[in-house]
C-alpha atoms as a PDB file:
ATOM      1  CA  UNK A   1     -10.213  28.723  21.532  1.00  0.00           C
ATOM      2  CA  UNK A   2      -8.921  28.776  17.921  1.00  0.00           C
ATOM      3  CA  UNK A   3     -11.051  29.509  15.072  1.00  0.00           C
ATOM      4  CA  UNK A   4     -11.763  26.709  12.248  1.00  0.00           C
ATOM      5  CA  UNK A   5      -9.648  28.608   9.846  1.00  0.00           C
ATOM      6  CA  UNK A   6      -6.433  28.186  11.974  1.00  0.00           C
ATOM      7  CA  UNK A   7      -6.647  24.964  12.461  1.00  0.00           C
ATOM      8  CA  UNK A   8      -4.659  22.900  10.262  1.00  0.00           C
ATOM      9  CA  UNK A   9      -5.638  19.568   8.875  1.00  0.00           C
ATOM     10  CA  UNK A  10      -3.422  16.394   9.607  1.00  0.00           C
ATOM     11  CA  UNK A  11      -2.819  14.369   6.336  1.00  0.00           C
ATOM     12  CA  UNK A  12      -3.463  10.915   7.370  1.00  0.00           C
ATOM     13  CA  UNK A  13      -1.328   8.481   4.839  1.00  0.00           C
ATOM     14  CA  UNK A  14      -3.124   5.052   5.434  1.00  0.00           C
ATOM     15  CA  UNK A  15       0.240   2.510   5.774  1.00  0.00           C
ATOM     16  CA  UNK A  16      -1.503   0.191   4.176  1.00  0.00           C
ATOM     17  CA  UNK A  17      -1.893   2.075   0.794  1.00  0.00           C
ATOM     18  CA  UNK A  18       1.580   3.658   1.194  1.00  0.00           C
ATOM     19  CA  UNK A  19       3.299  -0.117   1.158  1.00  0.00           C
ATOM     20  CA  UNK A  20       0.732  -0.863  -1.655  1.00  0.00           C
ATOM     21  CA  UNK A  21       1.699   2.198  -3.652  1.00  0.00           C
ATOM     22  CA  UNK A  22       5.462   1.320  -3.075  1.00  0.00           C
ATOM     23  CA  UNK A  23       5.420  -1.893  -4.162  1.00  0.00           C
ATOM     24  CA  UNK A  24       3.324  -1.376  -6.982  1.00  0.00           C
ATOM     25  CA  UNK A  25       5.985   1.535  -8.815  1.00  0.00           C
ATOM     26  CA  UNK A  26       9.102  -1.012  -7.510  1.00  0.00           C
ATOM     27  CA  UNK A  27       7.506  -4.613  -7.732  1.00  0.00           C
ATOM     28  CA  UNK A  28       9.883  -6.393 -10.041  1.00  0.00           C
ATOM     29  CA  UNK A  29       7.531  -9.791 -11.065  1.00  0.00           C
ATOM     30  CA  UNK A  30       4.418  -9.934 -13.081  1.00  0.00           C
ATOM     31  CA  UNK A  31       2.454 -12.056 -10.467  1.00  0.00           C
ATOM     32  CA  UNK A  32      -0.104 -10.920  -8.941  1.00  0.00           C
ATOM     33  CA  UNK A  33      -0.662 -13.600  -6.226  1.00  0.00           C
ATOM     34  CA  UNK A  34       3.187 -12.814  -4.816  1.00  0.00           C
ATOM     35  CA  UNK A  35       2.719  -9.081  -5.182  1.00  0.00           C
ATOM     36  CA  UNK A  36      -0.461  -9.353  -2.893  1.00  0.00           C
ATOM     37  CA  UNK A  37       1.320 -11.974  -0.235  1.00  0.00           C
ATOM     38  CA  UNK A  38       4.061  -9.154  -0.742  1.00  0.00           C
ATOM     39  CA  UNK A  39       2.658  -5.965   0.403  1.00  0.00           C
ATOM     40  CA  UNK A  40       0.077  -7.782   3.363  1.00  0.00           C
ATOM     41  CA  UNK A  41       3.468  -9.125   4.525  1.00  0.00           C
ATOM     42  CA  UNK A  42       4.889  -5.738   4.670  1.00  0.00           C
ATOM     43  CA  UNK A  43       2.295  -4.130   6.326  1.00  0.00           C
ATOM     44  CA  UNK A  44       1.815  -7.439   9.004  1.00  0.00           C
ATOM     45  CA  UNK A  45       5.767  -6.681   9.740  1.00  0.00           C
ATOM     46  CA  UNK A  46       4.963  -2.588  10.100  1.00  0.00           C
ATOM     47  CA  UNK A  47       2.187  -3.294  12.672  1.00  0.00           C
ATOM     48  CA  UNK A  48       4.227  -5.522  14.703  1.00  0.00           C
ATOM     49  CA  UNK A  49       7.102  -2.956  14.530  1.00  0.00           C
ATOM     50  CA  UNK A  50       4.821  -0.795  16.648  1.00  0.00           C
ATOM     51  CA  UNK A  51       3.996  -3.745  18.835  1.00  0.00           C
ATOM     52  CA  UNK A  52      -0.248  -4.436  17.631  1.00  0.00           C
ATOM     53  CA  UNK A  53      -0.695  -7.564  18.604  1.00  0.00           C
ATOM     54  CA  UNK A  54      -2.821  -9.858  16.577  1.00  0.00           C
ATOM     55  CA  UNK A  55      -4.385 -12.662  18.121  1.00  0.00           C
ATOM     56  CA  UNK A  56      -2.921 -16.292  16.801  1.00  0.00           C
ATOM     57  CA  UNK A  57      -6.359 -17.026  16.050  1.00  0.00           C
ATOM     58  CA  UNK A  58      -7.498 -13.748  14.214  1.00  0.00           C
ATOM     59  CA  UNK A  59      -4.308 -13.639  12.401  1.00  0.00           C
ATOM     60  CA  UNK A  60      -5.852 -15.783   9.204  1.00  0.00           C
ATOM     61  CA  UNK A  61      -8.458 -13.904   8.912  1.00  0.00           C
ATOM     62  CA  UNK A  62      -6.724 -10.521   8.602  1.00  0.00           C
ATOM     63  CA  UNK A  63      -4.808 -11.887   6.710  1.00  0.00           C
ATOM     64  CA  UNK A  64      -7.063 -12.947   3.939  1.00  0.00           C
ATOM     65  CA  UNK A  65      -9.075  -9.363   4.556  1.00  0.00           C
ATOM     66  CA  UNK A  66      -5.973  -7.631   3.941  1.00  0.00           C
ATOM     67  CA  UNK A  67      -5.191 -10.064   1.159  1.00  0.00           C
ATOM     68  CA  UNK A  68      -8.786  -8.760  -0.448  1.00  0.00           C
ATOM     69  CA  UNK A  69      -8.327  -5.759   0.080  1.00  0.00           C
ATOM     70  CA  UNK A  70      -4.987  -5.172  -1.515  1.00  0.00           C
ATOM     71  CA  UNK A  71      -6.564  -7.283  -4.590  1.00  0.00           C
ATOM     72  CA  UNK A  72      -9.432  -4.733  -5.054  1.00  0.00           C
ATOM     73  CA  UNK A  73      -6.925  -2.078  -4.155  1.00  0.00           C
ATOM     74  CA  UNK A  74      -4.777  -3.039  -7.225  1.00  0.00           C
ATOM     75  CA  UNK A  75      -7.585  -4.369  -9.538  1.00  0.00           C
ATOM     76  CA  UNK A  76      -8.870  -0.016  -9.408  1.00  0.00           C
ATOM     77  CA  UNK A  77      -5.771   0.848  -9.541  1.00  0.00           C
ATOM     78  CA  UNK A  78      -4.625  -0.769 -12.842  1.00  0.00           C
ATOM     79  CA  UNK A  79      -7.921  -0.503 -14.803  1.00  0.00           C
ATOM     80  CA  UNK A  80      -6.996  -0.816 -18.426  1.00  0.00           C
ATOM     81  CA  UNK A  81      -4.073  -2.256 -17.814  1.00  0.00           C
ATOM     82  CA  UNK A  82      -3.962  -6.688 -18.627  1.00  0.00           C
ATOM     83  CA  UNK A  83      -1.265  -6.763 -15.848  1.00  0.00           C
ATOM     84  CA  UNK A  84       1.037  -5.666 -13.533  1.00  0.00           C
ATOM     85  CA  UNK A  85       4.250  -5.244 -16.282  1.00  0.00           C
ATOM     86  CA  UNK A  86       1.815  -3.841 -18.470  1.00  0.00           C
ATOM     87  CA  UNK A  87       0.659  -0.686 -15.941  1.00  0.00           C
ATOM     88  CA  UNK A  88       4.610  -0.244 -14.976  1.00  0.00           C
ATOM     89  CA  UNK A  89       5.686  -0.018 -18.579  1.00  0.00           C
ATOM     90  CA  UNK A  90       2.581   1.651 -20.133  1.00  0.00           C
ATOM     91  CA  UNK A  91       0.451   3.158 -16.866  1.00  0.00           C
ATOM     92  CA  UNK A  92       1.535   6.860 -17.407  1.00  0.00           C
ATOM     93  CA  UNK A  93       3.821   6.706 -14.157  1.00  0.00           C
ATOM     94  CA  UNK A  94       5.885   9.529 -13.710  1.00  0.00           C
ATOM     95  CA  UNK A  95       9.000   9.827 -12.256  1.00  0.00           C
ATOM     96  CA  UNK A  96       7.380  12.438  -9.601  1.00  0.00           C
ATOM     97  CA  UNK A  97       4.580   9.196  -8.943  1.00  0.00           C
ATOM     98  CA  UNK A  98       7.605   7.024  -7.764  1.00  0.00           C
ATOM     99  CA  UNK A  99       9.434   9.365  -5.876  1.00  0.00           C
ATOM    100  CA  UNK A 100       6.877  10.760  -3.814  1.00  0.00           C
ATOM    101  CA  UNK A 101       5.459   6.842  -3.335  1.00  0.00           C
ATOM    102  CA  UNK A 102       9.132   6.136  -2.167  1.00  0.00           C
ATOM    103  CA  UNK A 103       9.039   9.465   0.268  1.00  0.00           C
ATOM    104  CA  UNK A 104       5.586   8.144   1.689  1.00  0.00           C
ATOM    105  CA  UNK A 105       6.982   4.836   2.492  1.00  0.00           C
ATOM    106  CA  UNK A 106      10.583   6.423   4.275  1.00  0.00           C
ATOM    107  CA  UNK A 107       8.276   8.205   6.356  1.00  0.00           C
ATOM    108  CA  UNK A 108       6.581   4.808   7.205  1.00  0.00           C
ATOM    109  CA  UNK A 109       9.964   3.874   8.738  1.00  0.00           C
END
């Protein structure tokens, strides 16, 4: 048996943050609406990649949870910012942010 201190710890990258992270450093529009659509459509199009099934009739409703959830996601995320353009131009994003977003999301694929 291996002790505790061996064992290493798997990072778990949630995809759903990853695509959300992504698309908030690259998302070209100041609308907030088609940046949510945006990512949940992403990350519907990553689960079916690795075949999860989603029943027809479930598939609204995850949907609009997902659709939430990316909302509040983004909301925290650019506190003090009035919008979207305004957290890309003035958000303090580094260059090392966006690159290791982008890295995350390549290892998504």
């Amino acid at each position: 048996m291996m002790k505790p201190s061996v064992i290493r710890k798997t990072q778990y990258l949630d995809p759903l943050y990853v695509i959300f992270e992504k698309y908030l450093f690259d998302f070209p529009y100041d609308n907030i609406d088609y940046f949510v659509a945006s990512v949940v459509n992403e990350y519907l199009d990553y689960l079916k990649e690795r075949q999860v099934h989603v029943p027809d009739n479930k598939k609204k409703l995850l949907i609009n949870d997902l659709s939430d959830e990316v909302h509040q996601m983004l909301i925290k995320r650019i506190h003090g910012c009035l919008n979207l353009q305004d957290y890309q131009s003035n958000g303090q994003i580094t260059k090392l942010d966006k690159l290791l977003a982008r890295e995350r999301y390549k290892r998504l694929r």
